[in-house]
Protein backbone atom coordinates (compact mmCIF):
# COMPACT_ATOMS: atom_id res chain seq x y z
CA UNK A 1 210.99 168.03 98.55
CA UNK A 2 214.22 167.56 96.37
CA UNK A 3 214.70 165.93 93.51
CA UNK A 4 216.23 163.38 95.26
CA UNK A 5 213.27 162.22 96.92
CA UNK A 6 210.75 159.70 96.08
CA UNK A 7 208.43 159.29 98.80
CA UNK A 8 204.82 159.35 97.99
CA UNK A 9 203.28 163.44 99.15
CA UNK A 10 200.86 161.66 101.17
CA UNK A 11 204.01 160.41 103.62
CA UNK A 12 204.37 163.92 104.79
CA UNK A 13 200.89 163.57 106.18
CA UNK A 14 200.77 163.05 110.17
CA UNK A 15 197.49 161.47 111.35
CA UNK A 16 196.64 161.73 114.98
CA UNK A 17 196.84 159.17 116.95
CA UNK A 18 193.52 159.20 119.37
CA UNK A 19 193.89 157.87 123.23
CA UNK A 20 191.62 155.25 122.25
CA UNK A 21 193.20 153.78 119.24
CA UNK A 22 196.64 153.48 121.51
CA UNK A 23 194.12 151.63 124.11
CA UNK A 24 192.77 149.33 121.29
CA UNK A 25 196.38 148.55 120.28
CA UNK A 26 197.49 147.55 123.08
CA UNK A 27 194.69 145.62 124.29
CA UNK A 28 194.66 143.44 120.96
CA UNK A 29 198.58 142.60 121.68
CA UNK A 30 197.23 141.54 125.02
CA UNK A 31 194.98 139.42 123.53
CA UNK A 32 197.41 137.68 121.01
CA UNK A 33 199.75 136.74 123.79
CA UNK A 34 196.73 135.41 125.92
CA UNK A 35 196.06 133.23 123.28
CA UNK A 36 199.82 132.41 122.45
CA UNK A 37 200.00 131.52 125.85
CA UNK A 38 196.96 129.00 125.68
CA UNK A 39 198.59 126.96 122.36
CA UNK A 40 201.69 126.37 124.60
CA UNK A 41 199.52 125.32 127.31
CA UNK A 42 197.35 123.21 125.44
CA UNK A 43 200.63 121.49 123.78
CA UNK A 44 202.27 121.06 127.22
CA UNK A 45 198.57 119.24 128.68
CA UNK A 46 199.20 117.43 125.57
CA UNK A 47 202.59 116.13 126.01
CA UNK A 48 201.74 115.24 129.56
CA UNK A 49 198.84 113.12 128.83
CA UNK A 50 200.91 111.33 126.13
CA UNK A 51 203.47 110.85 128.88
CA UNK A 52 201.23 109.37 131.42
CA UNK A 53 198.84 107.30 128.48
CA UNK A 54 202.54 105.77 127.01
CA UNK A 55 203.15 105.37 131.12
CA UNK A 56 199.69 103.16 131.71
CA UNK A 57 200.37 101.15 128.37
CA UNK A 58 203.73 99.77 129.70
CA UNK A 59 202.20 99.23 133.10
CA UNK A 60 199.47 97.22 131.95
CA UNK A 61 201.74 95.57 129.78
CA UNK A 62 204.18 94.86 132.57
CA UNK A 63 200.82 93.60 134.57
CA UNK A 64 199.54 91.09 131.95
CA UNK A 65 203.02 90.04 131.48
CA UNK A 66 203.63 89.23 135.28
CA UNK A 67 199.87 87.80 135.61
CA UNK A 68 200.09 85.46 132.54
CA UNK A 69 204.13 84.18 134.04
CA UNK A 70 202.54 83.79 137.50
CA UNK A 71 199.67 81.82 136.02
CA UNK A 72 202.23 79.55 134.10
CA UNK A 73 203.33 78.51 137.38
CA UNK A 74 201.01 77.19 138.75
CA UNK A 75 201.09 73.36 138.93
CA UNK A 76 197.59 72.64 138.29
């Protein structure tokens, strides 16, 4: 080391790097995109059911309003 150079003696140290922790790794970045990818699908179910709930209220809406006008003209 030169005088030059601050790094802590402990960054010269190489630790190896078993089969199994390389396995672990790459299993838990599995994992965090599995569950990435269920947070987008739940939002997505959720904008879709928003969609179709917002579709039913204007269709019963629509349905009430046509009943009630059809009602209003009737002569009796």
């Amino acid at each position: 080391m030169s005088w030059g150079d601050y790094r802590p003696v402990f960054y010269e140290v190489r630790v190896p790097e078993s089969k199994k922790d390389k396995e672990n790794s790459v299993a838990s970045v599995k994992i965090f995109f599995v569950v990435v990818a269920f947070m987008i699908l739940a939002m997505l179910i959720t904008w879709l059911e928003n969609i179709v709930y917002a579709w039913f209220d204007k269709a019963t809406l629509w349905a009430s309003d046509t009943y009630t006008a059809l009602m209003a003209m009737l002569p009796f």
